[in-house]
C-alpha atoms as a PDB file:
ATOM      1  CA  UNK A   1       0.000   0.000   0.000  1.00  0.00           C
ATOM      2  CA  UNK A   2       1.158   3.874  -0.472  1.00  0.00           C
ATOM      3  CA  UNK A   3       2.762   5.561   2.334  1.00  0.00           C
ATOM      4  CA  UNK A   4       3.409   8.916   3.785  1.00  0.00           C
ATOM      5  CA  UNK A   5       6.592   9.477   5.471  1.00  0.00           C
ATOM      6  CA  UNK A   6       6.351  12.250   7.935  1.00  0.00           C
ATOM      7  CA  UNK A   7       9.050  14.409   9.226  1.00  0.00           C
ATOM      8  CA  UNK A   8       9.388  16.588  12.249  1.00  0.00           C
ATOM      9  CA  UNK A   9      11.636  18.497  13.406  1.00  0.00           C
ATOM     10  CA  UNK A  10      13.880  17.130  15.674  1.00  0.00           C
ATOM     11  CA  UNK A  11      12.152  13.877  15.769  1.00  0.00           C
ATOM     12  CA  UNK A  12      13.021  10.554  13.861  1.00  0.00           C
ATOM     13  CA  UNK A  13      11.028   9.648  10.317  1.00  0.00           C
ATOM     14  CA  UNK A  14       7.901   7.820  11.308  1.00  0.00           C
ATOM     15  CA  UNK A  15       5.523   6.159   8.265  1.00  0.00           C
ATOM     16  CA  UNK A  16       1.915   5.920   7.723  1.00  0.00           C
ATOM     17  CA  UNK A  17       0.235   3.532   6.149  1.00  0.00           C
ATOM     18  CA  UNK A  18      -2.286   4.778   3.609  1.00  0.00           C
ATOM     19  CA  UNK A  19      -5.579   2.718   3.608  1.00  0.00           C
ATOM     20  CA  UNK A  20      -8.082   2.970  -0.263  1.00  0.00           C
ATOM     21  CA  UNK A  21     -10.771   6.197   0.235  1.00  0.00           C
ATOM     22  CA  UNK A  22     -10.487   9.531   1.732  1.00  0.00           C
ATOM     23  CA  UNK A  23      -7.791  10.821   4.383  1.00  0.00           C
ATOM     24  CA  UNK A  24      -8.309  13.771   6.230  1.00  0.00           C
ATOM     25  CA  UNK A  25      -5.005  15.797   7.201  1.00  0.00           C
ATOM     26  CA  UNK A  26      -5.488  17.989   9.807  1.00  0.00           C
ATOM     27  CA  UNK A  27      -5.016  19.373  13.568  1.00  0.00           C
ATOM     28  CA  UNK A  28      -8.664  18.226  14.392  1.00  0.00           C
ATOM     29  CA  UNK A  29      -9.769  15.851  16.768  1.00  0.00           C
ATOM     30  CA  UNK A  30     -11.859  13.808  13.648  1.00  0.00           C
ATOM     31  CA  UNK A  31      -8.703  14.150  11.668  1.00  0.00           C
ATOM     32  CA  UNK A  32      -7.637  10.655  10.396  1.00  0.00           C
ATOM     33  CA  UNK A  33      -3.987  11.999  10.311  1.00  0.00           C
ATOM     34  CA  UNK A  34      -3.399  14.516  12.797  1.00  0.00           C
ATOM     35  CA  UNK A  35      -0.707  16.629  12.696  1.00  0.00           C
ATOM     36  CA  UNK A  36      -1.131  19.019  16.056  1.00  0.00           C
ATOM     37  CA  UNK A  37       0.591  21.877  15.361  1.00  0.00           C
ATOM     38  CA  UNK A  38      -1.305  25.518  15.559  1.00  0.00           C
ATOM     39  CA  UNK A  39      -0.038  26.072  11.958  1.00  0.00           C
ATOM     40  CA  UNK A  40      -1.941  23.221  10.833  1.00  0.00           C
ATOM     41  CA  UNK A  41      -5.856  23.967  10.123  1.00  0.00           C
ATOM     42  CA  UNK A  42      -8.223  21.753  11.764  1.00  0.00           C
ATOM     43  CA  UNK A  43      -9.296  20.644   8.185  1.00  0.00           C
ATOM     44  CA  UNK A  44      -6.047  21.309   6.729  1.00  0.00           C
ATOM     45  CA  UNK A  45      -5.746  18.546   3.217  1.00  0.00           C
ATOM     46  CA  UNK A  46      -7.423  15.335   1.982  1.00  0.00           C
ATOM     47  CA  UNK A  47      -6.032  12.417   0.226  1.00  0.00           C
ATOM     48  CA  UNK A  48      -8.035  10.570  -1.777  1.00  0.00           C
ATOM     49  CA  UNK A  49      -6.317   7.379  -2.266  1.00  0.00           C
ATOM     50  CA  UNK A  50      -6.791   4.756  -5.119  1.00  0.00           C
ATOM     51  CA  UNK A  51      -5.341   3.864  -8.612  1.00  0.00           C
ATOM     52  CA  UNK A  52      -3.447   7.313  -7.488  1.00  0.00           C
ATOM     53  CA  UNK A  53      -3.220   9.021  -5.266  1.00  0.00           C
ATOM     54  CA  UNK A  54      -4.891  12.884  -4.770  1.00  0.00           C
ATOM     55  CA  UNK A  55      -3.790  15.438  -2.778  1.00  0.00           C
ATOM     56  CA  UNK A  56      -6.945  18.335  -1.950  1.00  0.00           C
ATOM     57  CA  UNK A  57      -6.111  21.272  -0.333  1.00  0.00           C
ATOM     58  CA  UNK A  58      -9.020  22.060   1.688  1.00  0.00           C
ATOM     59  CA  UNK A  59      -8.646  26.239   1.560  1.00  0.00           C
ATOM     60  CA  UNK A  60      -6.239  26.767   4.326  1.00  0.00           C
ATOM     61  CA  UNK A  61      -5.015  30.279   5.181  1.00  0.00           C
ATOM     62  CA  UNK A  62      -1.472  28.624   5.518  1.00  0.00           C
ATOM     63  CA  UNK A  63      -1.922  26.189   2.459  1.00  0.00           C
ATOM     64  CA  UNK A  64      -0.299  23.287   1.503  1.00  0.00           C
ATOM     65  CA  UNK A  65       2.909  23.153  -1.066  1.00  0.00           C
ATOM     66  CA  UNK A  66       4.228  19.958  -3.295  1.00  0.00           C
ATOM     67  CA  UNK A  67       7.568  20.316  -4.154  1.00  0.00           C
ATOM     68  CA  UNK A  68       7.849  23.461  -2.670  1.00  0.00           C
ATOM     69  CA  UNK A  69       4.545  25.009  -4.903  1.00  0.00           C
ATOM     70  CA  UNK A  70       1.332  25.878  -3.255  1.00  0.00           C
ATOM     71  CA  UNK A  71      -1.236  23.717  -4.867  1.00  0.00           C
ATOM     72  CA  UNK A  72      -4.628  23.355  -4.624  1.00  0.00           C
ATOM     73  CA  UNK A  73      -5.397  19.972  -6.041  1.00  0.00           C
ATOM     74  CA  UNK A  74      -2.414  17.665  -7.579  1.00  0.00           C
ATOM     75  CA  UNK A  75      -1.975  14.047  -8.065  1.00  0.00           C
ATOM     76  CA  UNK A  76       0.749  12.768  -6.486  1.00  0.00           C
ATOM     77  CA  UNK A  77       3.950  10.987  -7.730  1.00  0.00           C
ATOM     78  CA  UNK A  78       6.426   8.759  -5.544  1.00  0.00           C
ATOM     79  CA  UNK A  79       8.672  10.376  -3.703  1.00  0.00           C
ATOM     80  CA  UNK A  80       6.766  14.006  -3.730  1.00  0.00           C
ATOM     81  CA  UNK A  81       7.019  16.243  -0.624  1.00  0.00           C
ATOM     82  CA  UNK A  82       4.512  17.985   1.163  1.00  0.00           C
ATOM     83  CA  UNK A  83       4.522  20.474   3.462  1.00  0.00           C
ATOM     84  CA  UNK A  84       1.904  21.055   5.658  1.00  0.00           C
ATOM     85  CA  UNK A  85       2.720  23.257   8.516  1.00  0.00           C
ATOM     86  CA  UNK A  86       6.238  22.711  10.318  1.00  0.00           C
ATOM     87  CA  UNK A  87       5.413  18.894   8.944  1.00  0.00           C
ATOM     88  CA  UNK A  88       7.265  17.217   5.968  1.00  0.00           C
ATOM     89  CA  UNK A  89       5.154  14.235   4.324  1.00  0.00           C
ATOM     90  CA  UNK A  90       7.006  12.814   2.045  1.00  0.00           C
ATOM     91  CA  UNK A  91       4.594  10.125  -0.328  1.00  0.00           C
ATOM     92  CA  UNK A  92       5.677   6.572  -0.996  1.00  0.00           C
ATOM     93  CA  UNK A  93       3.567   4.527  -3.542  1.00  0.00           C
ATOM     94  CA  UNK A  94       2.495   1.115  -3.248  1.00  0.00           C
ATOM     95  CA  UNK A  95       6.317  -0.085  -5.368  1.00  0.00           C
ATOM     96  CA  UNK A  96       8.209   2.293  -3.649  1.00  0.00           C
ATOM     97  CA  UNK A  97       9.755  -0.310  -0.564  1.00  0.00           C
ATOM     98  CA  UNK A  98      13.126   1.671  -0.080  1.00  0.00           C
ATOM     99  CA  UNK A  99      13.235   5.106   1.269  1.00  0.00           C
ATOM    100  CA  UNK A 100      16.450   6.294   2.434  1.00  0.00           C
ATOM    101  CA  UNK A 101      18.572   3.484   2.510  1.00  0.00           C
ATOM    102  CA  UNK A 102      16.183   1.738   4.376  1.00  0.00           C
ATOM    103  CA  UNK A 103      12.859  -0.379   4.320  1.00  0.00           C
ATOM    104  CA  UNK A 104       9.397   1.281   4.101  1.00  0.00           C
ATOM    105  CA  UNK A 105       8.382  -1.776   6.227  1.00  0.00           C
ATOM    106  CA  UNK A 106      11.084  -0.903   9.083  1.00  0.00           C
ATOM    107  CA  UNK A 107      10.197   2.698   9.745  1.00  0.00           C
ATOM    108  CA  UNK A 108       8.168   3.393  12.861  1.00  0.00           C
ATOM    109  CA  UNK A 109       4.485   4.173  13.027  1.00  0.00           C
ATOM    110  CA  UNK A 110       3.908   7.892  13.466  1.00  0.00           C
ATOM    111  CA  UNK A 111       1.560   7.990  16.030  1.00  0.00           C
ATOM    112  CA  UNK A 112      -0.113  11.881  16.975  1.00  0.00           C
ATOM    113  CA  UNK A 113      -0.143  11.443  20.728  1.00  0.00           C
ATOM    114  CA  UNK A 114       3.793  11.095  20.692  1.00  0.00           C
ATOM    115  CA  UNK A 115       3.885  14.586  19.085  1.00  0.00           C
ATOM    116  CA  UNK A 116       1.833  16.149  22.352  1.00  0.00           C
ATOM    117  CA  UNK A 117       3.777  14.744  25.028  1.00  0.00           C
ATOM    118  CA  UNK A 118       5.846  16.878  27.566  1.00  0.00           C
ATOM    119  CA  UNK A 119       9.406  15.648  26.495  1.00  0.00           C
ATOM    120  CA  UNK A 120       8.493  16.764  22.898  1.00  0.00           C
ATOM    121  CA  UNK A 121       9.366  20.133  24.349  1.00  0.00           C
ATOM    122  CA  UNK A 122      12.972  19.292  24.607  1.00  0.00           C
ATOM    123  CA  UNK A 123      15.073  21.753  22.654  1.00  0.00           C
ATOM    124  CA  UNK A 124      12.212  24.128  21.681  1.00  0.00           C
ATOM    125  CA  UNK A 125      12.979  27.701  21.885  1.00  0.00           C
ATOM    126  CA  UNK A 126      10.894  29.651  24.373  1.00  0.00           C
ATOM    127  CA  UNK A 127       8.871  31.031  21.610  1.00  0.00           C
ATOM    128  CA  UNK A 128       8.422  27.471  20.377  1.00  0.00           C
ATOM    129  CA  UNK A 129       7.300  26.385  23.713  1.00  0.00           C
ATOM    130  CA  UNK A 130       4.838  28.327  24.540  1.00  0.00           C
ATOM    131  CA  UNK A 131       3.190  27.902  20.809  1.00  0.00           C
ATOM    132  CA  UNK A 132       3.295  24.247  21.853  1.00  0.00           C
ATOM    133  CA  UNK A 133       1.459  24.722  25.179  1.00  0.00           C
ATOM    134  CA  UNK A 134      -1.004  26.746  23.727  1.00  0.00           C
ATOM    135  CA  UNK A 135      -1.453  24.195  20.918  1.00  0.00           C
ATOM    136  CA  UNK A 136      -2.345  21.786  23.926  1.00  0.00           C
ATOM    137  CA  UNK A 137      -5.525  24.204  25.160  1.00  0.00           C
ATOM    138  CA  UNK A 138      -9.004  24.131  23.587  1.00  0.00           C
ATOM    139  CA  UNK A 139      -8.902  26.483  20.548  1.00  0.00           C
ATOM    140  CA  UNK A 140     -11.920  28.557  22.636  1.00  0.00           C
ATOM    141  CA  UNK A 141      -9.380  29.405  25.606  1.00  0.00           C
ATOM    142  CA  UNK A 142      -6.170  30.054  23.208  1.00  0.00           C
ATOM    143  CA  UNK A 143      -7.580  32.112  20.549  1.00  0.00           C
ATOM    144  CA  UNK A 144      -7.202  35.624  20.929  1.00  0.00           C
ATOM    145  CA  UNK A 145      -7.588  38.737  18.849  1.00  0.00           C
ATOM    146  CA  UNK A 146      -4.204  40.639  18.373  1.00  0.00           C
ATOM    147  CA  UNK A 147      -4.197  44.690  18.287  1.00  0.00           C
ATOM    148  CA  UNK A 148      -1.945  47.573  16.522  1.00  0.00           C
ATOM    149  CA  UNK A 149      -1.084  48.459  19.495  1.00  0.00           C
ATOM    150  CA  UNK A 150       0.215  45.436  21.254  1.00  0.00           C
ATOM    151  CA  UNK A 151      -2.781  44.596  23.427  1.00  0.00           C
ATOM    152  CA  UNK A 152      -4.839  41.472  23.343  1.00  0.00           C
ATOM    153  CA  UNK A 153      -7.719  40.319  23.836  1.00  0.00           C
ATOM    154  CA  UNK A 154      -8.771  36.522  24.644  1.00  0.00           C
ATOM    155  CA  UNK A 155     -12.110  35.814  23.178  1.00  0.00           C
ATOM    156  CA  UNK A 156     -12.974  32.631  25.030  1.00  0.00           C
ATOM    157  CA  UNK A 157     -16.682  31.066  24.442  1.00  0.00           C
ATOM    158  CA  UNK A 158     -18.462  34.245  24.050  1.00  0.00           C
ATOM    159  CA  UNK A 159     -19.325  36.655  21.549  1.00  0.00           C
ATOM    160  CA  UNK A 160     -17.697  40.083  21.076  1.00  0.00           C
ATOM    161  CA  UNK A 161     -19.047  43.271  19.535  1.00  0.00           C
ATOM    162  CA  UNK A 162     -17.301  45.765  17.217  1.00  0.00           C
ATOM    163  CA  UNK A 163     -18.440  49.480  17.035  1.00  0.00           C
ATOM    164  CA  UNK A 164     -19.000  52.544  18.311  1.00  0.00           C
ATOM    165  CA  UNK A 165     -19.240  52.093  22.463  1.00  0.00           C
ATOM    166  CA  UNK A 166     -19.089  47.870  21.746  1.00  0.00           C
ATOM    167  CA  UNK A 167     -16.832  45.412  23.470  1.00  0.00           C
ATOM    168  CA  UNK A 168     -14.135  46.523  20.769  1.00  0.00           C
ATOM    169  CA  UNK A 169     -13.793  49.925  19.432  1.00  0.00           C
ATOM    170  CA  UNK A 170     -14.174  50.612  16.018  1.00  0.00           C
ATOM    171  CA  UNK A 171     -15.213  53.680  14.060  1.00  0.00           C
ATOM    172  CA  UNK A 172     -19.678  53.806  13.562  1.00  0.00           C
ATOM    173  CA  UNK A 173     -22.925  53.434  14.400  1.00  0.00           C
ATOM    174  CA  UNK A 174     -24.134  50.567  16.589  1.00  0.00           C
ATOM    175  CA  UNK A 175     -22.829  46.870  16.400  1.00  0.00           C
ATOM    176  CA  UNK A 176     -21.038  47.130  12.769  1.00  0.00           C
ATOM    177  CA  UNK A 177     -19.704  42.834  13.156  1.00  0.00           C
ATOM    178  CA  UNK A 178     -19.362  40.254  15.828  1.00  0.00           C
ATOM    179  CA  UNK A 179     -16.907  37.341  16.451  1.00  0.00           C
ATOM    180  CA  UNK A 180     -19.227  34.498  18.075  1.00  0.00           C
ATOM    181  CA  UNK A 181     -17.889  30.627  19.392  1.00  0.00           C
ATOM    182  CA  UNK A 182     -19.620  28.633  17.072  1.00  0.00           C
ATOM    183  CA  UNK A 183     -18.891  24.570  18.562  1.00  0.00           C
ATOM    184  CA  UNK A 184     -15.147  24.702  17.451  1.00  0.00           C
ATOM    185  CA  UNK A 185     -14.342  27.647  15.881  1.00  0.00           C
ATOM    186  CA  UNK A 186     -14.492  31.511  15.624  1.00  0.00           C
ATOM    187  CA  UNK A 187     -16.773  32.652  13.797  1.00  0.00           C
ATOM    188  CA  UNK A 188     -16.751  36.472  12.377  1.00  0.00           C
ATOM    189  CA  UNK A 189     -20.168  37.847  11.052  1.00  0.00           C
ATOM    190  CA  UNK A 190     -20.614  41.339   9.671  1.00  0.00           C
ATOM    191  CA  UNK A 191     -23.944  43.276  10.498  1.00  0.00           C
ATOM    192  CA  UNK A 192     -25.514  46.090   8.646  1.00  0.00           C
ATOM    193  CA  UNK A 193     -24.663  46.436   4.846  1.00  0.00           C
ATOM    194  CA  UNK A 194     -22.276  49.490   5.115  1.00  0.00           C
ATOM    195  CA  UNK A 195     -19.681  48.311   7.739  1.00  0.00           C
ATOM    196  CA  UNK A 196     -16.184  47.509   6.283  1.00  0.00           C
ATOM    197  CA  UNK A 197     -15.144  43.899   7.322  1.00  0.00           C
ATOM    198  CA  UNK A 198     -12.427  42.001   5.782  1.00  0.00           C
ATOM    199  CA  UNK A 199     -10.361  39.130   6.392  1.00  0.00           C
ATOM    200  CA  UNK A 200      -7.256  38.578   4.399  1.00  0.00           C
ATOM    201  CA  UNK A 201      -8.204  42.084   2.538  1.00  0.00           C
ATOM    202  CA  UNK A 202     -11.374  40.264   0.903  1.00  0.00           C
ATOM    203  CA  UNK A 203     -14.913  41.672   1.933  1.00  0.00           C
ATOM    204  CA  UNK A 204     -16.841  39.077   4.093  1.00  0.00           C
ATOM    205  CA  UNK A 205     -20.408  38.189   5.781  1.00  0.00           C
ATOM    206  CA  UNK A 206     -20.125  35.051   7.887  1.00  0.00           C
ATOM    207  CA  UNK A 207     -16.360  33.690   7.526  1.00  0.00           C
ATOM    208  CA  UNK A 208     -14.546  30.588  10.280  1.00  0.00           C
ATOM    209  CA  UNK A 209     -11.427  32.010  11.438  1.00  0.00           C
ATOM    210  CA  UNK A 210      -8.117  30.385  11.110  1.00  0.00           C
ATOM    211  CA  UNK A 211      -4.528  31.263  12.908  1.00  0.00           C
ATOM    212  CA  UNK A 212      -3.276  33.787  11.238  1.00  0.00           C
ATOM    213  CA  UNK A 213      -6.374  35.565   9.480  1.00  0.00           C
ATOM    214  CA  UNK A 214      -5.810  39.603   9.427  1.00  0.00           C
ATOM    215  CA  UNK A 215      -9.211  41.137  10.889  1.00  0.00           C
ATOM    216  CA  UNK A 216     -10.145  44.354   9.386  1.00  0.00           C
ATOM    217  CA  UNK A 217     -13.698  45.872  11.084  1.00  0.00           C
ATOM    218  CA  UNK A 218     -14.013  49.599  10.376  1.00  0.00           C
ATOM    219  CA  UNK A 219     -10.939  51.716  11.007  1.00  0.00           C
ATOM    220  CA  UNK A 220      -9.226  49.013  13.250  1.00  0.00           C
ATOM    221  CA  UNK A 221      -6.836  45.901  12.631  1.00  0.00           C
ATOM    222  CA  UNK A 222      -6.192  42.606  14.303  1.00  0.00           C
ATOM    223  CA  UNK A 223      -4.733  39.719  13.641  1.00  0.00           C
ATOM    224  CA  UNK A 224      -6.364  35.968  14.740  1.00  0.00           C
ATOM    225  CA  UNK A 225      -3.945  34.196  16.561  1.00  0.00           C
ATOM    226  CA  UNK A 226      -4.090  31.021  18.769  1.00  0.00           C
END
């Protein structure tokens, strides 16, 4: 059978297995092949896996790159690389039984809960290890809205107003948008037809947020971040 040969850093090559139908990559608890890492979406890529093997990427802020090119949808060849997040996944196919000198058969199963344990904090950077710790919380008690001007604010299980007088200030009249918890994500949602909301510079109405997602509401800028 095809397999995926993911690489970490600072961790040994693991392989996994790739079973006929649909594979979803992601940081996600219903992921089939987790990769917990905040840069990771929850729904990150799918695999479709058959006669060949396709690779879907499944709109990520991040994205996903083969080869070192950001692709949307691509059928992979033996031996192709993808990057998704800090992770390296490199694709075997079913006649492909060497991979670096050694056998596919050989290499260690990667298994996600390894990846989450305390002593895969050794050598991190402090940066690095307080990403990871974060990465370990609920996505409703890390996310947080960055400001301009340094300040933060953690947005938790509730919903927060935007406008004039509103739980964030923003130039006009009344509530203008609102970031809601919708069961596992943020959620923003503009209200009235003239406010200005973007995300990523495009104009939206009711958009998930991902890490990383630039917030513009009215005259003010944030930045998603968990």
């Amino acid at each position: 059978m095809p397999t995926l040969i993911v690489r970490q850093r600072r961790r040994p090559d693991r392989a996994w297995p790739l079973q006929a139908g649909e594979v979803l990559i992601g940081r996600g608890e219903g992921a089939d092949l987790p990769l917990p890492n905040v840069a990771v979406s929850r729904r990150h890529a799918r695999l479709v896996v058959g006669r060949s093997t396709v690779l879907h990427d499944l709109d990520t802020h991040n994205g996903t790159r083969v080869n070192g090119e950001r692709v949307q949808e691509v059928t992979l060849q033996s031996g192709d690389r993808i990057q998704v997040g800090p992770f390296e996944l490199i694709f075997l196919d079913d006649k492909t039984t060497v991979f670096g000198a050694k056998l596919v058969a050989n290499y260690p199963r990667y298994f996600a809960a390894a990846t989450a344990r305390g002593d895969a904090t050794f050598h991190l950077s402090k940066e690095e290890l307080q990403a990871h710790l974060r990465g370990l919380k609920p996505l409703s008690e890390r996310a947080r809205l960055l400001h301009e001007d340094g300040r933060e604010t953690l947005l938790g299980a509730r919903s927060w107003w935007f406008g004039a007088g509103q739980d964030l200030e923003v130039r006009g009249s009344g509530r203008v948008a609102e970031i809601r918890w919708d069961v596992d994500h943020h959620v923003l949602v503009r209200h009235g037809w003239l406010a200005r909301v973007l995300v990523n510079g495009r104009k939206v109405k009711n958009v998930a947020l991902e890490p990383g997602d630039q917030v513009e509401v009215g005259d003010r800028r944030f930045k998603y971040d968990a």
